[in-house]
PDB file of N, CA and C in Angstrom:
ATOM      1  N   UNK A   1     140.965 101.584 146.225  1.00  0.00           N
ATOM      2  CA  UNK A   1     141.655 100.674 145.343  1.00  0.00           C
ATOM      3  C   UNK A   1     141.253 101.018 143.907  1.00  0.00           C
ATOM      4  N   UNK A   2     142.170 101.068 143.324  1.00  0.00           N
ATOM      5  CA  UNK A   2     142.156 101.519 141.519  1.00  0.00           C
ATOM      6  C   UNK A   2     140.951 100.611 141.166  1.00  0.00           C
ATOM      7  N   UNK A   3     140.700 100.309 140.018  1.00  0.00           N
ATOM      8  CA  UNK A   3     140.320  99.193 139.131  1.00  0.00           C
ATOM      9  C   UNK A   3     140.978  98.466 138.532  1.00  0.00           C
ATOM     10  N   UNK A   4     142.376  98.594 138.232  1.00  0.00           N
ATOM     11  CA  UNK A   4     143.845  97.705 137.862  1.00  0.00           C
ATOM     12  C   UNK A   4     143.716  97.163 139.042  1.00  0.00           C
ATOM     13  N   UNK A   5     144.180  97.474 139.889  1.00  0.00           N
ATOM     14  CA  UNK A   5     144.410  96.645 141.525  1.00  0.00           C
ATOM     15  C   UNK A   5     143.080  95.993 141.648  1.00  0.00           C
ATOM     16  N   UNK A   6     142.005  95.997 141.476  1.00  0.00           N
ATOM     17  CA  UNK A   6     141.007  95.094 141.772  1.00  0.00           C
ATOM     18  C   UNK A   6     141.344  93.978 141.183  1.00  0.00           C
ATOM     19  N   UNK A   7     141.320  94.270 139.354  1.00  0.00           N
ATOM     20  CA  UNK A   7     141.056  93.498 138.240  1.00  0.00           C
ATOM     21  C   UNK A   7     142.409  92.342 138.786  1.00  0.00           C
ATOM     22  N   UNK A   8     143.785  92.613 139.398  1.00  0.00           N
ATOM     23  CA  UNK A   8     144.581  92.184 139.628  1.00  0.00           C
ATOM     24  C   UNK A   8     144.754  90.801 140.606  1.00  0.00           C
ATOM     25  N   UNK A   9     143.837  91.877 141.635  1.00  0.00           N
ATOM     26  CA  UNK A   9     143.347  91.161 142.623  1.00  0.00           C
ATOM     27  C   UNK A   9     142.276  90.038 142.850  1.00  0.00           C
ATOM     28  N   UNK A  10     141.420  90.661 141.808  1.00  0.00           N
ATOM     29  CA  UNK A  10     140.494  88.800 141.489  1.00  0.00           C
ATOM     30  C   UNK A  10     140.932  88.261 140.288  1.00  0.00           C
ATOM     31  N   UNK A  11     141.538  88.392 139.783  1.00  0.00           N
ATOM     32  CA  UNK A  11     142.381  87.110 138.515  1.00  0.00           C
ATOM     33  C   UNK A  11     141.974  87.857 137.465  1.00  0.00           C
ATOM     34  N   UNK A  12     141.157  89.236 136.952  1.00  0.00           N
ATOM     35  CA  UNK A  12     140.317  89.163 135.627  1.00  0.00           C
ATOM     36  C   UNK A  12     141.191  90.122 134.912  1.00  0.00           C
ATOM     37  N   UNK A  13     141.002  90.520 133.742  1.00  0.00           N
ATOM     38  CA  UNK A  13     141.494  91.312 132.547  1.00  0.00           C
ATOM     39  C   UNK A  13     140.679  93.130 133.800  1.00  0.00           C
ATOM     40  N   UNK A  14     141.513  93.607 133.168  1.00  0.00           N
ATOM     41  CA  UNK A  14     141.118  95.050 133.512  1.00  0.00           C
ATOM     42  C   UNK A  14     139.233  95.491 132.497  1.00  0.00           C
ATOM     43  N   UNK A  15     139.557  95.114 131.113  1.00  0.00           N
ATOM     44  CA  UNK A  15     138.590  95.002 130.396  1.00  0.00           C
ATOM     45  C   UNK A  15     137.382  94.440 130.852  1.00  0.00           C
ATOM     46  N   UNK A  16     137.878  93.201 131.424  1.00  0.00           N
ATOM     47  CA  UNK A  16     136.111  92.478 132.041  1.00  0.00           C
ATOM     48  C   UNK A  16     135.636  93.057 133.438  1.00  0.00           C
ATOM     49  N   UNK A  17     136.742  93.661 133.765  1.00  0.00           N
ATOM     50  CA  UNK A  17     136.575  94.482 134.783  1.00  0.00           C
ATOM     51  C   UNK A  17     135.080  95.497 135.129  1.00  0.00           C
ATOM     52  N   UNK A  18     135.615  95.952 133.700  1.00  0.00           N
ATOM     53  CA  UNK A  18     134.941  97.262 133.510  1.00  0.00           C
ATOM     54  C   UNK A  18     133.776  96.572 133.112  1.00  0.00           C
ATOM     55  N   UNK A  19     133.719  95.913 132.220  1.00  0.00           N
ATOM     56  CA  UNK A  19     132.117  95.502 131.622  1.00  0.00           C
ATOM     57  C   UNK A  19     131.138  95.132 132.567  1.00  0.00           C
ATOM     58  N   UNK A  20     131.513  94.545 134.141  1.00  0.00           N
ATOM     59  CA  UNK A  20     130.972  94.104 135.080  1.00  0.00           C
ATOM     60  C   UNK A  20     130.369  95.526 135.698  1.00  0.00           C
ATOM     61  N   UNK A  21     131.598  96.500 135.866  1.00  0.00           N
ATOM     62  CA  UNK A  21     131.033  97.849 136.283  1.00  0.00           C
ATOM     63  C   UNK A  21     129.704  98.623 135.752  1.00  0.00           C
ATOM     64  N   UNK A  22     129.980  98.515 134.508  1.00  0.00           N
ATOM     65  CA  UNK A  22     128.899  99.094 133.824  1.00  0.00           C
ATOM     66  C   UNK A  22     127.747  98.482 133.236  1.00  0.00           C
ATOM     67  N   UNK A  23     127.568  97.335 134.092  1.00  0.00           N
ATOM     68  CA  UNK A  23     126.404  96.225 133.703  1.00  0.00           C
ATOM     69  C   UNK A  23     126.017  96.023 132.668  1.00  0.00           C
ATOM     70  N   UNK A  24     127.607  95.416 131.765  1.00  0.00           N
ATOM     71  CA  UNK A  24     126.777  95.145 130.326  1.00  0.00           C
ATOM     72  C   UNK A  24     127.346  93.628 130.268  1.00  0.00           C
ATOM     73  N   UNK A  25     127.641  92.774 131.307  1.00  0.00           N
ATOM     74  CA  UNK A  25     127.837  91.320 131.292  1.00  0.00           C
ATOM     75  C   UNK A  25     126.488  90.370 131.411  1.00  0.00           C
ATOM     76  N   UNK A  26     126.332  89.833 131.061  1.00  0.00           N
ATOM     77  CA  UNK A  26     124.899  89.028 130.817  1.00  0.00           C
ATOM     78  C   UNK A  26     125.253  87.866 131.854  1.00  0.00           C
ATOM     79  N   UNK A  27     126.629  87.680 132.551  1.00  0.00           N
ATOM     80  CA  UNK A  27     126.476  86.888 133.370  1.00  0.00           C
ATOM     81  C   UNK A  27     128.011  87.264 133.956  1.00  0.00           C
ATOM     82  N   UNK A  28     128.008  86.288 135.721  1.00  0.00           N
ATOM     83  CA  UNK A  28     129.644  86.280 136.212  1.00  0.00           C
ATOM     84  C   UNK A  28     129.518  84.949 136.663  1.00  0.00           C
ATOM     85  N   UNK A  29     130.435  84.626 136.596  1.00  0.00           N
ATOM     86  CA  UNK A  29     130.875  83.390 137.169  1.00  0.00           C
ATOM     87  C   UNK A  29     131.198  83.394 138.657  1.00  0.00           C
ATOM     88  N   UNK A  30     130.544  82.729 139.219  1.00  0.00           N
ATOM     89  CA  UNK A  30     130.791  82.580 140.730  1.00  0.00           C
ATOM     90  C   UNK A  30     131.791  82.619 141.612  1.00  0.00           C
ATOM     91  N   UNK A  31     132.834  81.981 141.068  1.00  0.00           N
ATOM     92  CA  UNK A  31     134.183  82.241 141.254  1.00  0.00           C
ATOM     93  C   UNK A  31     134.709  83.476 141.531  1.00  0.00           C
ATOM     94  N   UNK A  32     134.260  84.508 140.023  1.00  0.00           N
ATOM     95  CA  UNK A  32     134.571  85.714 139.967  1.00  0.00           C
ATOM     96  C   UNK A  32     133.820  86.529 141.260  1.00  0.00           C
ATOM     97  N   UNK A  33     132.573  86.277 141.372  1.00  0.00           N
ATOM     98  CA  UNK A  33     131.898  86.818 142.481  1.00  0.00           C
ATOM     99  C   UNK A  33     132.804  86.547 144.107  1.00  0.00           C
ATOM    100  N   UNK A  34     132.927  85.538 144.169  1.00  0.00           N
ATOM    101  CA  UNK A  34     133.615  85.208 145.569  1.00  0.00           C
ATOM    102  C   UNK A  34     134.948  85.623 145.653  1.00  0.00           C
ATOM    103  N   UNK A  35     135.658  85.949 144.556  1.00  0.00           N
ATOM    104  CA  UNK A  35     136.893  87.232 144.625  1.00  0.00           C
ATOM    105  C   UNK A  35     136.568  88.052 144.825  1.00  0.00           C
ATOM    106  N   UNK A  36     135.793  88.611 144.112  1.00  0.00           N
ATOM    107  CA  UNK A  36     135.318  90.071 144.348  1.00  0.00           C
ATOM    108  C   UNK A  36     134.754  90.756 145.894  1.00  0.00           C
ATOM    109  N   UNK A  37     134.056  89.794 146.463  1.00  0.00           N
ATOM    110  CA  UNK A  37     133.304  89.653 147.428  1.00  0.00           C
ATOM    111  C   UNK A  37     134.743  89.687 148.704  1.00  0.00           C
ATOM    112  N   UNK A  38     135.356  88.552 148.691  1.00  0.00           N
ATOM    113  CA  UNK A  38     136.772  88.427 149.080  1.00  0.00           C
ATOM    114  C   UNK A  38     137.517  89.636 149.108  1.00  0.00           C
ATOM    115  N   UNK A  39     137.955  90.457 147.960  1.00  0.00           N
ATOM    116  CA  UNK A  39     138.877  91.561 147.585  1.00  0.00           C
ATOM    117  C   UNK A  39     138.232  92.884 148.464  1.00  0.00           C
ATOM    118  N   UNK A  40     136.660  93.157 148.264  1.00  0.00           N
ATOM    119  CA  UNK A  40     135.896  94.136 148.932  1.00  0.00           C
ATOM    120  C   UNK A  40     135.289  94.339 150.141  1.00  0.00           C
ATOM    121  N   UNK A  41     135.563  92.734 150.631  1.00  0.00           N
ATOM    122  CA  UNK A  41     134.972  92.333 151.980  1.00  0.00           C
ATOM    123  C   UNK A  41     133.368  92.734 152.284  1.00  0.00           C
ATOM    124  N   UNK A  42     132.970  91.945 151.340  1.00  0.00           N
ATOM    125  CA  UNK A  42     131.221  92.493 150.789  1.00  0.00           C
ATOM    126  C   UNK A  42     130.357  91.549 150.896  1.00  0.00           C
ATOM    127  N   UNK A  43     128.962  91.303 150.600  1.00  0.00           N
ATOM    128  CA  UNK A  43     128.322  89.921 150.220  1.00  0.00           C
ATOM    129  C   UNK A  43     127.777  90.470 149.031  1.00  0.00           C
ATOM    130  N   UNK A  44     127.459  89.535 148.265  1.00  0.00           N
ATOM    131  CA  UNK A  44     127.181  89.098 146.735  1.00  0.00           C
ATOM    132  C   UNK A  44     125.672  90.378 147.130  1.00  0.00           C
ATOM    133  N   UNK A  45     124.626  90.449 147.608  1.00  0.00           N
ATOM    134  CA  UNK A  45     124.069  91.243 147.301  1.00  0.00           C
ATOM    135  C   UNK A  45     124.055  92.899 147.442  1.00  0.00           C
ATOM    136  N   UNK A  46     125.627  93.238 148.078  1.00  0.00           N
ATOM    137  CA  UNK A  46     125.941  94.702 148.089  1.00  0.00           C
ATOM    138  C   UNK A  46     126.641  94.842 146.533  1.00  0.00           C
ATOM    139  N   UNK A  47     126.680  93.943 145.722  1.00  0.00           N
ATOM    140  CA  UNK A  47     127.064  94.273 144.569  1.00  0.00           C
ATOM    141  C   UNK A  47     126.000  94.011 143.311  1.00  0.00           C
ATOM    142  N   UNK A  48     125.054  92.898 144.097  1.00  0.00           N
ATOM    143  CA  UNK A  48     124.045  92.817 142.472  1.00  0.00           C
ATOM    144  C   UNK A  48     122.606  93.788 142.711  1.00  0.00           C
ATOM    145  N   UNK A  49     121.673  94.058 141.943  1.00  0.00           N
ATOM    146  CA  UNK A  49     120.296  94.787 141.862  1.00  0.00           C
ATOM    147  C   UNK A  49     119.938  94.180 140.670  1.00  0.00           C
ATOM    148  N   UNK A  50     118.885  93.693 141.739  1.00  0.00           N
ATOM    149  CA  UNK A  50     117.434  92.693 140.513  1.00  0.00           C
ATOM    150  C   UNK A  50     116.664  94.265 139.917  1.00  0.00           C
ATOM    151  N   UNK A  51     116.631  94.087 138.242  1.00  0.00           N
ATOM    152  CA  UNK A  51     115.128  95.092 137.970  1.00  0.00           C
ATOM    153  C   UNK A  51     114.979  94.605 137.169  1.00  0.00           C
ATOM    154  N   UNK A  52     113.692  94.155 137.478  1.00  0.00           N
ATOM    155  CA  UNK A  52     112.353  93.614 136.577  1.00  0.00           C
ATOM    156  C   UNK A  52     112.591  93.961 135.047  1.00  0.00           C
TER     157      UNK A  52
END
């Protein structure tokens, strides 16, 4: 799946898309997570990494 078709697919701008990709969002909204999670058929920790 593209990154248009994602961004499409959980409600967001293609732009915030990307900022999530490249871990420069200081936060997501939960919502956004449970689309995402939804869209990829994933759980919330195959997408986040804690570093200290």
């Amino acid at each position: 799946m593209s990154s248009l078709e994602l961004a499409e697919k959980i409600g967001i701008t293609p732009s915030n898309l990307s900022i999530l990709k490249t871990g420069k969002a200081k936060a997501i909204r939960i919502s956004t997570m449970d689309a995402l999670c939804r869209a990829l058929d994933c759980q919330p920790a195959d997408l986040l990494e804690y570093t200290p």
